[in-house]
PDB file of N, CA and C in Angstrom:
ATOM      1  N   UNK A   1      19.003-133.873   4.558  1.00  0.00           N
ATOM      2  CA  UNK A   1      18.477-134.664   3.470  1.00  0.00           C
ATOM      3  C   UNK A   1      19.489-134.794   2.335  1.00  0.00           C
ATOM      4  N   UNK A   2      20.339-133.713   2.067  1.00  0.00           N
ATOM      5  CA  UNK A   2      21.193-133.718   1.264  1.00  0.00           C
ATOM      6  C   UNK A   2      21.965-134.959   1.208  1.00  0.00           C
ATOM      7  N   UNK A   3      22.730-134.866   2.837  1.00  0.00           N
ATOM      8  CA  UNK A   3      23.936-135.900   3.102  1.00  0.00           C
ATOM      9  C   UNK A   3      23.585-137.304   2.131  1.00  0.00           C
ATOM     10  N   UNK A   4      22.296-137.472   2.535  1.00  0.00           N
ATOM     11  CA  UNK A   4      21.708-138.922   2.261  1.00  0.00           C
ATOM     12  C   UNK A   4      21.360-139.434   1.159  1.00  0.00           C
ATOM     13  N   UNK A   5      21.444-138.211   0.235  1.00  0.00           N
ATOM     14  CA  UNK A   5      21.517-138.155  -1.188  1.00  0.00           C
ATOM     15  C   UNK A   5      22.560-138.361  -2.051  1.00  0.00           C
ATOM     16  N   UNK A   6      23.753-137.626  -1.164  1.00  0.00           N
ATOM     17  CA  UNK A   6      24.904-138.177  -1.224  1.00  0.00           C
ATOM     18  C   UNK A   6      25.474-139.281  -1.139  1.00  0.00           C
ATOM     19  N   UNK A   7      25.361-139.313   0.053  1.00  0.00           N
ATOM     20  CA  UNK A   7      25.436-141.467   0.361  1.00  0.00           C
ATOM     21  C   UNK A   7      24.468-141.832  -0.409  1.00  0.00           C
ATOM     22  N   UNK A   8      23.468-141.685  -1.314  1.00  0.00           N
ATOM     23  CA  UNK A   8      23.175-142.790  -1.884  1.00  0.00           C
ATOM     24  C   UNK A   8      23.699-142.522  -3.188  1.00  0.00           C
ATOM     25  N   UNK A   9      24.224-141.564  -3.806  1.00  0.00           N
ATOM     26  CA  UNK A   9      25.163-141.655  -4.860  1.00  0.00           C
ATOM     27  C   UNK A   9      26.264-142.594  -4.823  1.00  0.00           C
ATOM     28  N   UNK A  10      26.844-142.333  -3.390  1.00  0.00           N
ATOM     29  CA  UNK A  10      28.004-142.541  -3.343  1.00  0.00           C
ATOM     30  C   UNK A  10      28.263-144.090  -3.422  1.00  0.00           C
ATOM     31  N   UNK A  11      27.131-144.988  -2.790  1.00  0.00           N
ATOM     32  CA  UNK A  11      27.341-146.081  -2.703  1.00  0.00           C
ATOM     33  C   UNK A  11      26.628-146.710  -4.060  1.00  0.00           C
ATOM     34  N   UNK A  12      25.974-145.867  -4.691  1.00  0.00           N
ATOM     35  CA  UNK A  12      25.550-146.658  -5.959  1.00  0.00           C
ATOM     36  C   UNK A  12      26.475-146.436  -7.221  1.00  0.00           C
ATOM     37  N   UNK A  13      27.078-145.524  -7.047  1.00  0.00           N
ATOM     38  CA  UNK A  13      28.092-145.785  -7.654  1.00  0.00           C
ATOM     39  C   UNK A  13      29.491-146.872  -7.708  1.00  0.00           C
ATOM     40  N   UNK A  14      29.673-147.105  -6.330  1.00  0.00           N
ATOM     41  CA  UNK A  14      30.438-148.232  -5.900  1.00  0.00           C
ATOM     42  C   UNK A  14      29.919-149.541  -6.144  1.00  0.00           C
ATOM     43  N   UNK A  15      28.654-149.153  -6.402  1.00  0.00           N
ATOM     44  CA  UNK A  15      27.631-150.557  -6.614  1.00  0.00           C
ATOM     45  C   UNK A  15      27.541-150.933  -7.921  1.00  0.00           C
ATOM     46  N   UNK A  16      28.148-149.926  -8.626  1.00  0.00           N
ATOM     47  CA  UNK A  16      27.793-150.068 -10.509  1.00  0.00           C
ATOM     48  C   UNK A  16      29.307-150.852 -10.451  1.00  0.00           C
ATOM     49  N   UNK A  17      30.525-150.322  -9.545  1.00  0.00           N
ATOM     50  CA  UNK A  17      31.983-150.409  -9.982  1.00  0.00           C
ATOM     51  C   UNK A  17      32.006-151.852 -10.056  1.00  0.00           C
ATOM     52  N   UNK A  18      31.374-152.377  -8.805  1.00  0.00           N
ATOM     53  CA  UNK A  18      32.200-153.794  -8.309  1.00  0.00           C
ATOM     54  C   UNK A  18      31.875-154.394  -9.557  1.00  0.00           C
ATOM     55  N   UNK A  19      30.713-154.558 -10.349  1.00  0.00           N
ATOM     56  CA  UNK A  19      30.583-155.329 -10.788  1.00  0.00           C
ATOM     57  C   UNK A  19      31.365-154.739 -12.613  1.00  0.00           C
ATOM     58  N   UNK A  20      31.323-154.060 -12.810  1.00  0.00           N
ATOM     59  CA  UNK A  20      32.102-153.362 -13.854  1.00  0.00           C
ATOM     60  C   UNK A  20      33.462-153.817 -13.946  1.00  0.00           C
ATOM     61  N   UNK A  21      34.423-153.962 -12.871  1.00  0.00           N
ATOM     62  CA  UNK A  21      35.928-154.287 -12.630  1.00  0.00           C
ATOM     63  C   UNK A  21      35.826-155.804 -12.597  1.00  0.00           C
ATOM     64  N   UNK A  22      35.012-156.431 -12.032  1.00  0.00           N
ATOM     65  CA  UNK A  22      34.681-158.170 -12.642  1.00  0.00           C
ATOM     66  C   UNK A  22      34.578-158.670 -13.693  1.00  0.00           C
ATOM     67  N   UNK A  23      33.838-157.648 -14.548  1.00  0.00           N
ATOM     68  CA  UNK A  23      33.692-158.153 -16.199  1.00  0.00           C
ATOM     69  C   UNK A  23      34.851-157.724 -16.561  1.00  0.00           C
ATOM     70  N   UNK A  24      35.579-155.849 -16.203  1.00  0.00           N
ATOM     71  CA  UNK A  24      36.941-156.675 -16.994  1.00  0.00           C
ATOM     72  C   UNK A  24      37.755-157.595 -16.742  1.00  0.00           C
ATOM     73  N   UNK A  25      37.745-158.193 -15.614  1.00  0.00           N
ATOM     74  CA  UNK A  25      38.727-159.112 -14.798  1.00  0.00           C
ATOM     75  C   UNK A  25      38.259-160.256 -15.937  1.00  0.00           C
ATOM     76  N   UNK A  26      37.521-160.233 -15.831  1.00  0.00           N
ATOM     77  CA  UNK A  26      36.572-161.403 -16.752  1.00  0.00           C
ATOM     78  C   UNK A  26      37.071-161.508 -18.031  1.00  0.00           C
ATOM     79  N   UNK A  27      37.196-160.258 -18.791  1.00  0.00           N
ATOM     80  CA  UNK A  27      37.610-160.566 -20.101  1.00  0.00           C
ATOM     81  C   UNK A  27      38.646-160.294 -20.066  1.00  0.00           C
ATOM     82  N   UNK A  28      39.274-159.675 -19.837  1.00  0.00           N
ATOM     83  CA  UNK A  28      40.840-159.116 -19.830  1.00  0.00           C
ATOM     84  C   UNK A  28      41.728-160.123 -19.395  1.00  0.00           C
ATOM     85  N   UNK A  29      41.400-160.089 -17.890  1.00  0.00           N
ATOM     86  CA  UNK A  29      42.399-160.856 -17.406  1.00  0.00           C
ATOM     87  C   UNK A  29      42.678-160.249 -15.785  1.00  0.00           C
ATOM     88  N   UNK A  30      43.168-160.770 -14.843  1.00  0.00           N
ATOM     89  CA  UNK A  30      43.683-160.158 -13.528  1.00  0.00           C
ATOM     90  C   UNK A  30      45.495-159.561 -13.687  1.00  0.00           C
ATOM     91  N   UNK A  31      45.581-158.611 -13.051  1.00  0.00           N
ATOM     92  CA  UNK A  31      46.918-158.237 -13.344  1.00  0.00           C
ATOM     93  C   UNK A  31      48.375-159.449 -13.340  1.00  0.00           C
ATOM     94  N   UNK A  32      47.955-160.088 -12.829  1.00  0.00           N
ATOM     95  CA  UNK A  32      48.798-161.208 -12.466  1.00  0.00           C
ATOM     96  C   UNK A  32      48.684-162.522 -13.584  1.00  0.00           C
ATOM     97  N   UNK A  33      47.607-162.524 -14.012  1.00  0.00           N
ATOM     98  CA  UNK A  33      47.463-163.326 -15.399  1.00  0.00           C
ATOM     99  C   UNK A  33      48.291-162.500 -16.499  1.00  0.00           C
ATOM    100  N   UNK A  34      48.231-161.282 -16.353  1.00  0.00           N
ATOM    101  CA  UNK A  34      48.612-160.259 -17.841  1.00  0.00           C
ATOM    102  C   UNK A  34      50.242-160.312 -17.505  1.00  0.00           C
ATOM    103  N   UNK A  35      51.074-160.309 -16.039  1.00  0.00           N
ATOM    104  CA  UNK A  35      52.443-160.342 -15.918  1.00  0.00           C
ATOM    105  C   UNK A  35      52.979-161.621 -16.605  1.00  0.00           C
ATOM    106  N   UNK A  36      52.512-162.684 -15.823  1.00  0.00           N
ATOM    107  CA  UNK A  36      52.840-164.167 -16.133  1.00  0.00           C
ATOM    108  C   UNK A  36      53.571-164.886 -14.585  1.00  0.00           C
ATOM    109  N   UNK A  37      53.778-165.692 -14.612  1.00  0.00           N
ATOM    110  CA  UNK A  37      54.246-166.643 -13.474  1.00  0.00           C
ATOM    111  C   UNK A  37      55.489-166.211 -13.221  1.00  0.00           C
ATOM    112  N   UNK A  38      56.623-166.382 -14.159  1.00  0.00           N
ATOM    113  CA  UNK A  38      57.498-166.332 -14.067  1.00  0.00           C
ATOM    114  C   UNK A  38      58.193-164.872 -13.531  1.00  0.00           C
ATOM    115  N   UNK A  39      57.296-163.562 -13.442  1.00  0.00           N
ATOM    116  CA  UNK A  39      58.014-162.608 -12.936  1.00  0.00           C
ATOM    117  C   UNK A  39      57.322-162.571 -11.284  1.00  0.00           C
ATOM    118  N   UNK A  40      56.126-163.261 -11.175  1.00  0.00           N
ATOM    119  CA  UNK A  40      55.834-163.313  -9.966  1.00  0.00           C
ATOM    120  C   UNK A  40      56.415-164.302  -8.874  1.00  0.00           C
ATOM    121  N   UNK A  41      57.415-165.257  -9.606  1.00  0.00           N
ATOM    122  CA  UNK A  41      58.112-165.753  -8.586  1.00  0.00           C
ATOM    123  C   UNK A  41      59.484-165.023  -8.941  1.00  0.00           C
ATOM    124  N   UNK A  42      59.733-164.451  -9.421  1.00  0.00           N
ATOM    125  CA  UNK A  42      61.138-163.452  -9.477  1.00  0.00           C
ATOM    126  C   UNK A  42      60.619-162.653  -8.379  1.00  0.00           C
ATOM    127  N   UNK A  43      59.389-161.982  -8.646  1.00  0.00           N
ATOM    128  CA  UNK A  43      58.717-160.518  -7.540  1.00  0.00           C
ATOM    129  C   UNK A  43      59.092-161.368  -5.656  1.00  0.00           C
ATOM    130  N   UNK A  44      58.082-162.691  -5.577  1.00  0.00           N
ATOM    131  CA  UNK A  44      58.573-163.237  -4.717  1.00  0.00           C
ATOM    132  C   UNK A  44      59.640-163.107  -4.086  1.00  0.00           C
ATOM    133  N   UNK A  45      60.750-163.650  -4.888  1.00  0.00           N
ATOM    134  CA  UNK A  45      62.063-164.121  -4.091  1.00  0.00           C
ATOM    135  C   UNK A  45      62.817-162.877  -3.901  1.00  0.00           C
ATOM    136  N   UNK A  46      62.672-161.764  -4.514  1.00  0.00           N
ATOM    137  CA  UNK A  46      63.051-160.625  -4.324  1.00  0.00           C
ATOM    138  C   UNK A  46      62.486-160.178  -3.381  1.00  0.00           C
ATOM    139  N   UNK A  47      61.263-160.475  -2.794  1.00  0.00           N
ATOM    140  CA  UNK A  47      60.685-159.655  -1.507  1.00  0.00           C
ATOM    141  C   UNK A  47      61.346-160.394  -0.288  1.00  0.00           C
ATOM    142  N   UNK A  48      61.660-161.735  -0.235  1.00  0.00           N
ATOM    143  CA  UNK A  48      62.371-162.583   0.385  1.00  0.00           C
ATOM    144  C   UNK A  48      63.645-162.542   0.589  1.00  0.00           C
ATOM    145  N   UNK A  49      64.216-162.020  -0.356  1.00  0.00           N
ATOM    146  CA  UNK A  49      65.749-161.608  -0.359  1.00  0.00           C
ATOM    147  C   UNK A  49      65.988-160.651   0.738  1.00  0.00           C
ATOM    148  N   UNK A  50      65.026-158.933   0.198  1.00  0.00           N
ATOM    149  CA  UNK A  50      64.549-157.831   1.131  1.00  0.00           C
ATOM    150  C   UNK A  50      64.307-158.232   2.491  1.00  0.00           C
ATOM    151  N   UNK A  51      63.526-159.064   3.066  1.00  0.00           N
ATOM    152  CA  UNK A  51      63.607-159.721   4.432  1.00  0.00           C
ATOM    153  C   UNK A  51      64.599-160.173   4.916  1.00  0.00           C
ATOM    154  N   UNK A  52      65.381-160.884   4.589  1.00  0.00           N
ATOM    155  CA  UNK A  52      66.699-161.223   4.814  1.00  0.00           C
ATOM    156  C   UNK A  52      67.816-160.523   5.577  1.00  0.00           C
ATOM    157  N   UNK A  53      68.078-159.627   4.647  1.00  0.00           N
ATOM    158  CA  UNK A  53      68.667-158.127   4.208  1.00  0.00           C
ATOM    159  C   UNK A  53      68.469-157.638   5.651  1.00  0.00           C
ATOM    160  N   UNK A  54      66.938-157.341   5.813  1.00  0.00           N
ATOM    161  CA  UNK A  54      66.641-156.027   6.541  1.00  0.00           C
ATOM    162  C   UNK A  54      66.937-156.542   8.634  1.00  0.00           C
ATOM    163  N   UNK A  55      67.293-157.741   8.128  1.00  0.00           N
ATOM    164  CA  UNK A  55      67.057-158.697   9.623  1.00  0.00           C
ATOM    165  C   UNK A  55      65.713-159.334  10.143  1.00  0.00           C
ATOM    166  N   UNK A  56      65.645-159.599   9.436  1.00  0.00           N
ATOM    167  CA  UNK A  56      63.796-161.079   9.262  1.00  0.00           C
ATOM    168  C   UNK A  56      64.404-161.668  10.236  1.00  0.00           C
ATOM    169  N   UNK A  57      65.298-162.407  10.262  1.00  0.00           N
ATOM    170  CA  UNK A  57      65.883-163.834  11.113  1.00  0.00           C
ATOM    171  C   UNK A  57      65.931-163.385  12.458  1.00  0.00           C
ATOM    172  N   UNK A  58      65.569-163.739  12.926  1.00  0.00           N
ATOM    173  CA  UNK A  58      65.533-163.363  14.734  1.00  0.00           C
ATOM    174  C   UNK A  58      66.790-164.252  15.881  1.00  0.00           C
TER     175      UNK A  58
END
């Protein structure tokens, strides 16, 4: 009986989160709004570069 007491903590707590991390997404912002564009296509082409590099090309 315990276990199940557990699992239902466990998932109601996960159940309070989702929606908790939406409102800040909501007001805040998503991490990728707060960087800006411009380092996420730097992040990009740098992961692209790394492929390159490592032998991507077949």
């Amino acid at each position: 009986m315990t276990d199940v007491l557990i699992l239902a903590v466990v998932l109601a707590f996960f159940g309070l989160c989702v929606p908790y991390v939406a409102l800040c997404d909501r007001i805040v912002g998503t991490a990728s709004d707060l960087r800006g564009k411009d380092e996420d296509e730097a992040e990009a082409a740098s992961g692209r570069k790394r492929e390159a590099r490592s032998g991507g090309e077949a």
